[in-house]
C-alpha atoms as a PDB file:
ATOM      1  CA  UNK A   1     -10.490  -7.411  25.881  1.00  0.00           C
ATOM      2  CA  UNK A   2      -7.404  -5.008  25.936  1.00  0.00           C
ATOM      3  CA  UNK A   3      -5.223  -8.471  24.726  1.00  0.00           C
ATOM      4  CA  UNK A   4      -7.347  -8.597  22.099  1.00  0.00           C
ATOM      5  CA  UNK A   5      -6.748  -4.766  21.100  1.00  0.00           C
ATOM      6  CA  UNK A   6      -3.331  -4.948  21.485  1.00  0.00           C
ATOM      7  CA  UNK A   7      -2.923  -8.403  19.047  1.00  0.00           C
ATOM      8  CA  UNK A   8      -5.347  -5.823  17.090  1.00  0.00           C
ATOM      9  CA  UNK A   9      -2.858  -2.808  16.419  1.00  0.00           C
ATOM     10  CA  UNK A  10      -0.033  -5.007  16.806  1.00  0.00           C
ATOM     11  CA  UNK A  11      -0.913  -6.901  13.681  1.00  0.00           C
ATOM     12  CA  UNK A  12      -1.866  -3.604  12.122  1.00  0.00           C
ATOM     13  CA  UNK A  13       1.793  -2.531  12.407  1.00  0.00           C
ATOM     14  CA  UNK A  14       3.184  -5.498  11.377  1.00  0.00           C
ATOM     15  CA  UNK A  15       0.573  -5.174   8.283  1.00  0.00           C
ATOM     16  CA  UNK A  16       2.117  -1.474   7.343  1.00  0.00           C
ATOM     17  CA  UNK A  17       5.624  -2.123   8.194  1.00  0.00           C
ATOM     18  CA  UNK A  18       5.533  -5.213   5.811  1.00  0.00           C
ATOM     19  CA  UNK A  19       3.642  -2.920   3.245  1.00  0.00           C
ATOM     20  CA  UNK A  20       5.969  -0.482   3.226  1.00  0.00           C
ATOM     21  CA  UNK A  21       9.676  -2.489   3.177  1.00  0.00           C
ATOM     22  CA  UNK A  22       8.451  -5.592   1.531  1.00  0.00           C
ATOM     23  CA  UNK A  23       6.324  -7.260  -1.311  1.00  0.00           C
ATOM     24  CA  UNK A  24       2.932  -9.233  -1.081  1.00  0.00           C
ATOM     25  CA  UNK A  25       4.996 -12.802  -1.051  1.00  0.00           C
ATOM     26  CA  UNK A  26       6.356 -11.698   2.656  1.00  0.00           C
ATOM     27  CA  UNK A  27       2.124 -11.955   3.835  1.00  0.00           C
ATOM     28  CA  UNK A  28       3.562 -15.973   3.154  1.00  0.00           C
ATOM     29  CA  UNK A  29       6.072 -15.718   6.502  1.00  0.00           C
ATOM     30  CA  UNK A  30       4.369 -12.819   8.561  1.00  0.00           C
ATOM     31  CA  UNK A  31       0.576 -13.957   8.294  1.00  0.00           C
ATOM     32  CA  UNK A  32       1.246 -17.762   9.760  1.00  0.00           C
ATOM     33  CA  UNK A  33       3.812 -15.993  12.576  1.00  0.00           C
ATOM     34  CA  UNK A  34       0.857 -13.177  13.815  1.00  0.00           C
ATOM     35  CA  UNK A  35      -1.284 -16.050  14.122  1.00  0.00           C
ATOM     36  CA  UNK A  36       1.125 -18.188  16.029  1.00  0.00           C
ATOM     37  CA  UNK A  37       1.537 -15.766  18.454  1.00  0.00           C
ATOM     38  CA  UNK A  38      -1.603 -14.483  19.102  1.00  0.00           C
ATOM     39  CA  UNK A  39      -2.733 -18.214  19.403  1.00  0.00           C
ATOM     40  CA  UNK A  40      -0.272 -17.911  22.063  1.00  0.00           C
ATOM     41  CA  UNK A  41      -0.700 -14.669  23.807  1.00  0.00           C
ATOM     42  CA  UNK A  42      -4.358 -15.789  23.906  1.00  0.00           C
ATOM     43  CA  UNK A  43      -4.210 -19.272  25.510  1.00  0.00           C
ATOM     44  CA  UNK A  44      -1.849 -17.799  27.785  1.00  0.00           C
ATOM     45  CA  UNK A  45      -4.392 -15.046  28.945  1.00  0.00           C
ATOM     46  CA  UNK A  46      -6.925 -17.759  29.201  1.00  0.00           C
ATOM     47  CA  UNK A  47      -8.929 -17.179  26.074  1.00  0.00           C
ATOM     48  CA  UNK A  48     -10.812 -20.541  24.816  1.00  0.00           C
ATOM     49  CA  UNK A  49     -10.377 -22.094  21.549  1.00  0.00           C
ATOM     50  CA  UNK A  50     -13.935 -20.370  20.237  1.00  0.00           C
ATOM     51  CA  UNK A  51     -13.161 -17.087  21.772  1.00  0.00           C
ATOM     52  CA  UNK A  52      -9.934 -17.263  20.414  1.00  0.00           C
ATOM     53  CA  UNK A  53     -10.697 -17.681  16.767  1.00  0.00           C
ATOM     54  CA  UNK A  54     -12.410 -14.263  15.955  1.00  0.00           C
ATOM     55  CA  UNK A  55      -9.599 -12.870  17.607  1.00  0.00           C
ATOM     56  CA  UNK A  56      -6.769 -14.340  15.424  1.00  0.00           C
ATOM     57  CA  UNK A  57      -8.994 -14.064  12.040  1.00  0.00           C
ATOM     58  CA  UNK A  58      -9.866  -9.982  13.061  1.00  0.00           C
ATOM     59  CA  UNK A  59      -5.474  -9.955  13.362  1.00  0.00           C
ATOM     60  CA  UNK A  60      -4.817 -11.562  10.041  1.00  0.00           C
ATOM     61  CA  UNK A  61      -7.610  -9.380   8.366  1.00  0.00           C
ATOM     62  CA  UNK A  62      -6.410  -6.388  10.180  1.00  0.00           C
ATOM     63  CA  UNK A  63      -2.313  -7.000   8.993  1.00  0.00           C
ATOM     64  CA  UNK A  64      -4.005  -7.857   5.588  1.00  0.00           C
ATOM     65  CA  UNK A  65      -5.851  -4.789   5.357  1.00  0.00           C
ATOM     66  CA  UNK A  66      -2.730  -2.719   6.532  1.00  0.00           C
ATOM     67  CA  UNK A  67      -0.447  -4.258   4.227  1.00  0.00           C
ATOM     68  CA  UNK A  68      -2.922  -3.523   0.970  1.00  0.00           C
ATOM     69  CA  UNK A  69      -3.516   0.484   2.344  1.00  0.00           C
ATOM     70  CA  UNK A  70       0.481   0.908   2.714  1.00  0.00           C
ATOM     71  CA  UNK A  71       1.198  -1.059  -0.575  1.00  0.00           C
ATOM     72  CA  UNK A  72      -0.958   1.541  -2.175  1.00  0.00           C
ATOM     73  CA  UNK A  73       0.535   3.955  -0.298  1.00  0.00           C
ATOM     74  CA  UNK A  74       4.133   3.252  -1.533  1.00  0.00           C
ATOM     75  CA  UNK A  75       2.838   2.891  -5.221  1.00  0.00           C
ATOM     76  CA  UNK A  76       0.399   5.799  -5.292  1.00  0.00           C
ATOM     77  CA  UNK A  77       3.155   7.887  -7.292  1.00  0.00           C
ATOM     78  CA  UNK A  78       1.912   6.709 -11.118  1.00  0.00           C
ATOM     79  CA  UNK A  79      -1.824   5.802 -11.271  1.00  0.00           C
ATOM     80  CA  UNK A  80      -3.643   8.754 -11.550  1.00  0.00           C
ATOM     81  CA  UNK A  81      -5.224   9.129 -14.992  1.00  0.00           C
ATOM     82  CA  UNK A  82      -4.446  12.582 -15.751  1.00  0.00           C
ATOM     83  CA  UNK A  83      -0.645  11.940 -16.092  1.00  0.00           C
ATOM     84  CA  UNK A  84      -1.492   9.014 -18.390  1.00  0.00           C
ATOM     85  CA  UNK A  85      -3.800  10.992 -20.456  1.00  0.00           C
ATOM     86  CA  UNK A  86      -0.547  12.867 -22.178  1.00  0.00           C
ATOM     87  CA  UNK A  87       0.863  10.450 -23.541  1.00  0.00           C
ATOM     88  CA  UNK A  88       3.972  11.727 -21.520  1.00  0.00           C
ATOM     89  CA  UNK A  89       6.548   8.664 -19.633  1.00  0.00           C
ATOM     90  CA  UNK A  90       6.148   8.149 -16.368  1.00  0.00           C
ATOM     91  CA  UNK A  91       8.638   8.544 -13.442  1.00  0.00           C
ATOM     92  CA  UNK A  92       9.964   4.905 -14.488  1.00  0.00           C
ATOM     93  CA  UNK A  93      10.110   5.967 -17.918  1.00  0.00           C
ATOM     94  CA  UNK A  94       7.482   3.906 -20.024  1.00  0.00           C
ATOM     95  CA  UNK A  95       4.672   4.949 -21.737  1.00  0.00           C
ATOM     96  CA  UNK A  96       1.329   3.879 -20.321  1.00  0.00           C
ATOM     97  CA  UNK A  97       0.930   1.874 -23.671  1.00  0.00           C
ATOM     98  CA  UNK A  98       2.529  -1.474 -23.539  1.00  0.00           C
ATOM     99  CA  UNK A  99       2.431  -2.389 -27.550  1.00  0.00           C
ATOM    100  CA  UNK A 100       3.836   0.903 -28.360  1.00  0.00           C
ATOM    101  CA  UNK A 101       7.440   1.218 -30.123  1.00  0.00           C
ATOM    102  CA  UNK A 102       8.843   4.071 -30.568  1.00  0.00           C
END
């Protein structure tokens, strides 16, 4: 049980650390290598191919999760709807309208 916990938070980091330095297209490398290793760590603990399985999906769900919560994180800056409401650019400069010329 505490291998399974620690594959748990593990993944979790790896979720927010890949959240906060990279973009979604990185989940492509770091999603298949979590579960490759915690297939690993698990056989080698002596888990069994069915006890192993909700382990490895609750890991990918958890780094999944992680990465979403510190994406938002990172781009929480511009989305609230009072500093659209203005009219006023944001901190990258563009109006909230796209079709807008001005």
């Amino acid at each position: 049980m505490t291998t399974a916990l620690v594959l748990l938070f593990a993944s979790t980091l790896a979720g927010l650390a890949t959240g906060l330095l990279f973009r979604v297209w990185s989940l492509l490398l770091v999603s298949p290598a979590i579960a490759v290793l915690a297939a690993i760590v698990l056989q080698t603990y002596g888990f069994g191919f069915w006890a192993g399985i909700p382990v490895i999906i609750g890991c990918l769900t958890a780094c999944q999760l992680a990465f979403l919560v510190s994406a938002f994180q990172r781009h929480n800056g511009g989305i609230l709807a009072q500093d659209d409401s203005d009219g006023a650019p944001g901190h990258d400069g563009q109006h909230g309208i796209g079709g807008e010329n001005e």
